[in-house]
Protein backbone atom coordinates (compact mmCIF):
# COMPACT_ATOMS: atom_id res chain seq x y z
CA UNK A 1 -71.83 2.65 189.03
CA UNK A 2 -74.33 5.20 188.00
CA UNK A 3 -77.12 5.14 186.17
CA UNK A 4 -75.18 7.12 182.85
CA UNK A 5 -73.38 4.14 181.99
CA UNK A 6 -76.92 2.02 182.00
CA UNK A 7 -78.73 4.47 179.92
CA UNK A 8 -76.32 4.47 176.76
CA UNK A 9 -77.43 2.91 173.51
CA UNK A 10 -75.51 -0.25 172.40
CA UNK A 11 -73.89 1.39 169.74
CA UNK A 12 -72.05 4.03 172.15
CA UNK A 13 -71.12 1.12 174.06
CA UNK A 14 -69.70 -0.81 171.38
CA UNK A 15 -67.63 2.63 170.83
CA UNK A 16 -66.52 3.23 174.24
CA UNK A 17 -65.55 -0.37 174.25
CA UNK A 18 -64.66 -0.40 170.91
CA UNK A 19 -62.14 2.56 171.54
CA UNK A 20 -59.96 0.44 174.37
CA UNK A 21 -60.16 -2.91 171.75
CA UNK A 22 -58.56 -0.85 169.37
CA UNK A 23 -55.60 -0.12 170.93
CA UNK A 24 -55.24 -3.56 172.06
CA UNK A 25 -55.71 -4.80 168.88
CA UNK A 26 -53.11 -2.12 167.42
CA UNK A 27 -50.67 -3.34 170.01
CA UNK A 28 -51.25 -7.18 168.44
CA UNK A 29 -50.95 -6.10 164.71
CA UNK A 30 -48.07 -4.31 165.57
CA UNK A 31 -46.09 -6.72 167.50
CA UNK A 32 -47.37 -9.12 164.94
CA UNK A 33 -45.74 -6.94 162.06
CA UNK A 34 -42.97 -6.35 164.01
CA UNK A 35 -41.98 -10.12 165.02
CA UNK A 36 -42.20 -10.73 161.07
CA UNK A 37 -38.97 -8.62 160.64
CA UNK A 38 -37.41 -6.49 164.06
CA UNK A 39 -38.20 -9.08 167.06
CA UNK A 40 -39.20 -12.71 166.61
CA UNK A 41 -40.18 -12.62 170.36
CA UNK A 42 -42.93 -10.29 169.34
CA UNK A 43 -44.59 -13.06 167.93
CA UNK A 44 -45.12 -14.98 171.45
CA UNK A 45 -46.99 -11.54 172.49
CA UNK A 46 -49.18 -11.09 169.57
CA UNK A 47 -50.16 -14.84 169.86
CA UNK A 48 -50.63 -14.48 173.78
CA UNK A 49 -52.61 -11.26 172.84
CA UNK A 50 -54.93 -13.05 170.20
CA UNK A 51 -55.88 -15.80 171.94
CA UNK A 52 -57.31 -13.62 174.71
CA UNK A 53 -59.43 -11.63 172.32
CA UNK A 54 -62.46 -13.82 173.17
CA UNK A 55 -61.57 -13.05 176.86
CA UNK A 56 -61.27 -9.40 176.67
CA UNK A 57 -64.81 -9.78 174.44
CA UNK A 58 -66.38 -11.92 177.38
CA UNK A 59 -65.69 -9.62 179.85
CA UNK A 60 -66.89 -6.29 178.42
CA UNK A 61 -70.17 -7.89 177.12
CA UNK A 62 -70.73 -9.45 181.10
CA UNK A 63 -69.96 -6.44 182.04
CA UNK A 64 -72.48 -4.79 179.56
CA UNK A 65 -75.00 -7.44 180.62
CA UNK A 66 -74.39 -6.79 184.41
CA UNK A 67 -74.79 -3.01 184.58
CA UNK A 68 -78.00 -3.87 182.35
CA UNK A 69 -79.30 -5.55 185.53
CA UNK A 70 -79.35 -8.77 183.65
CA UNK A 71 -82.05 -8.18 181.29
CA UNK A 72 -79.95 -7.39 178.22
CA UNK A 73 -81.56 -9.40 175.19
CA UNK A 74 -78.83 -12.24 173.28
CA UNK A 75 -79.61 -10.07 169.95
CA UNK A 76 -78.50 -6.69 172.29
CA UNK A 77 -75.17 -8.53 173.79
CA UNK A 78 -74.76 -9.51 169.89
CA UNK A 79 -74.78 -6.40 168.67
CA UNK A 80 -72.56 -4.95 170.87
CA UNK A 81 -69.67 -7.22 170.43
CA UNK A 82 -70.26 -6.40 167.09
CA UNK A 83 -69.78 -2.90 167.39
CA UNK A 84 -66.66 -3.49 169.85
CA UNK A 85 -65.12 -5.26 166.83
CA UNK A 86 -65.74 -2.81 164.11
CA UNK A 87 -64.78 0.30 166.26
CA UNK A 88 -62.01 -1.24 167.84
CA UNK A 89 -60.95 -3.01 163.74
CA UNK A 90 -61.12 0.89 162.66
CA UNK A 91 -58.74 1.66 165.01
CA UNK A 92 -56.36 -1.52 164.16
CA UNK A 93 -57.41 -0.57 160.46
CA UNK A 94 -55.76 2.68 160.73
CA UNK A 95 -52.77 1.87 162.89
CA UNK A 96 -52.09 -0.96 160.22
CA UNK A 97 -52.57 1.47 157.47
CA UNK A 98 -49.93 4.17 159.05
CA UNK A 99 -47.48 1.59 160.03
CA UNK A 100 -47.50 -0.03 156.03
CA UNK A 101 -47.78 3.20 154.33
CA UNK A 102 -45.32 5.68 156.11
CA UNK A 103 -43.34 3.51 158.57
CA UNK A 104 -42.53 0.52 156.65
CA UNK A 105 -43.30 0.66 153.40
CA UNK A 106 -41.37 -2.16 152.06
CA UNK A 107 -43.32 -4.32 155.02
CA UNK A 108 -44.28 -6.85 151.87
CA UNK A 109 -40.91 -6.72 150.00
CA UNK A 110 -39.78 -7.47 153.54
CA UNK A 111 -41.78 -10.79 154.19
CA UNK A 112 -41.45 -11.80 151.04
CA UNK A 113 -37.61 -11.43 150.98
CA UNK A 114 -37.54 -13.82 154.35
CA UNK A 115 -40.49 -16.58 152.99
CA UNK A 116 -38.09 -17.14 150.06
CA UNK A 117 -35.10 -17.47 152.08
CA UNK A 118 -36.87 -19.72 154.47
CA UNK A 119 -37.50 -21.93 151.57
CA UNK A 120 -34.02 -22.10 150.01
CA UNK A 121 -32.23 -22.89 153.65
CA UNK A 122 -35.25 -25.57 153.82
CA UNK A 123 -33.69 -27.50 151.19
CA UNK A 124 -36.90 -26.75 148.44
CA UNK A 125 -36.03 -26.91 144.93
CA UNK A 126 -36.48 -23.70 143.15
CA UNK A 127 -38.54 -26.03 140.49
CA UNK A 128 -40.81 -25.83 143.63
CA UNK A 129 -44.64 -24.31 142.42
CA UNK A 130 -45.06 -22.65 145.95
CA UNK A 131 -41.39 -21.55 145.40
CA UNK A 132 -42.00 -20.05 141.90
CA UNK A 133 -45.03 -18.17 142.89
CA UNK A 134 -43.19 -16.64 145.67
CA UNK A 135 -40.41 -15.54 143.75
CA UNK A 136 -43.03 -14.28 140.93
CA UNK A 137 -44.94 -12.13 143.22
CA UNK A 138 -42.00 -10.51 144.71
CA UNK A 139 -40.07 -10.25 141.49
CA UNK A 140 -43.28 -8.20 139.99
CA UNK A 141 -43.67 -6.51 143.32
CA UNK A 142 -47.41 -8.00 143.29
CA UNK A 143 -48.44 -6.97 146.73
CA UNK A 144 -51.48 -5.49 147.81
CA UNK A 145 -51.23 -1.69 148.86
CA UNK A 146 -50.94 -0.59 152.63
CA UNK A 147 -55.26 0.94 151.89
CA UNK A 148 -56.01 -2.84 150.17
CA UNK A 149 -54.55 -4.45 153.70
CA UNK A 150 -56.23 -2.17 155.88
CA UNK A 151 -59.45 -2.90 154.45
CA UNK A 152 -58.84 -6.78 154.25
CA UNK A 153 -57.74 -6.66 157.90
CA UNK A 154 -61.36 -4.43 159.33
CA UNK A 155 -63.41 -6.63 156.90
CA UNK A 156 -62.24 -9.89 158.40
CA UNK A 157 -62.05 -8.50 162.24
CA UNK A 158 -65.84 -7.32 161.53
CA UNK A 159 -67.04 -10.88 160.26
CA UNK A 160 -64.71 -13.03 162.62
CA UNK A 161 -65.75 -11.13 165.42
CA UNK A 162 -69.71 -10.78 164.33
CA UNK A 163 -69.63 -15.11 165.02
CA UNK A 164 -67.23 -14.52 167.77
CA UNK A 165 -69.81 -12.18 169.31
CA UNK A 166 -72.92 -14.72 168.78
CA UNK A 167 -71.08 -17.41 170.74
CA UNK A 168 -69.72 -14.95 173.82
CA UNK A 169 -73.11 -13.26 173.84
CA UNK A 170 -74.65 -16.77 174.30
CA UNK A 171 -72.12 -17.94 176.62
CA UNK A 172 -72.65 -14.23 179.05
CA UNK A 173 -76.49 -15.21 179.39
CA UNK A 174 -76.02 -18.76 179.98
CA UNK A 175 -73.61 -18.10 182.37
CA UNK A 176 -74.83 -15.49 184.43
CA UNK A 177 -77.18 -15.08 187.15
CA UNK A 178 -79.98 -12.90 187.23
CA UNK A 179 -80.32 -10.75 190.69
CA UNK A 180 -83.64 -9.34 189.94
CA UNK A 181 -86.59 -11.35 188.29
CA UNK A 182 -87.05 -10.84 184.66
CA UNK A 183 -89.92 -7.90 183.84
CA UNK A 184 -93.59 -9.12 183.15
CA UNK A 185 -94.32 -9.84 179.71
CA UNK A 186 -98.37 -8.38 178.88
């Protein structure tokens, strides 16, 4: 590979990486939304896809470490799975946003209508306090806006994947072997 790639600060590594997260991650909100009221089968996908996050995180940050000859400091490999997950969660962010706002708009009317139908085919008394509250929150159309989601949904990518980061980042330089011998501290 050449020596561009090598050169690039962190950050516009987390944003090249970032960029391809993103669209995975829109493709797993997405069919996530989407199993909740088109395709149930959807749901196996987004599951398949979210367990593999810390995979698809592994392997750009090994990568990152590998082109970096090795060398790359845990608080550098932190840093850039951090900025993987908030470029790629701005992306998700957004695609979340359009899909709630102009696509589906009644995506929590929607959910809401099917959680309260689970419960009455389940048998649940409507004296039920989990029932009530349901049934409250859609009857007042409670729900959070498509902006409020969007935010809630970047916010907790950005902190879940900041840990998720610390624990790949130490598990790339304990894993990996160094070719060349680490530079001379004076």
């Amino acid at each position: 590979m050449s020596d561009n790639r090598t050169n690039r600060s962190v950050y516009r590594r987390g944003a090249d990486d970032g960029l391809w997260f993103g669209i995975y991650l829109s493709v797993l909100i997405l069919s996530s939304f989407c199993s909740l009221t088109v395709a149930s089968a959807l749901g196996w996908l987004s599951m398949i896809m979210a367990v593999s996050v810390p995979l698809v995180i592994y392997f750009c940050l090994k990568r990152s470490y590998r082109q970096d000859n090795y060398r790359s400091q845990f608080s550098m490999l932190w840093l850039h799975g951090i900025c993987i997950f908030f470029f790629g969660g701005l992306i998700m962010a957004l695609t979340a946003y359009v899909y709630m706002r102009f696509v589906n708009p009644s995506f929590y009317s929607d959910v809401f209508d099917m959680l309260l139908k689970v419960y009455e085919q389940s048998g649940v008394s409507a004296d039920n306090p989990n029932y009530m509250l349901l049934a409250k929150i859609n009857e007042a159309k409670m729900f959070p806006t498509a902006g409020e989601s969007a935010m809630e949904l970047l916010m907790s990518c950005v902190f879940t994947g900041s840990i998720l980061s610390m624990l790949i980042a130490l598990i790339v330089r304990a894993t990996s072997r160094r070719t060349t011998p680490p530079p001379m501290q004076s």
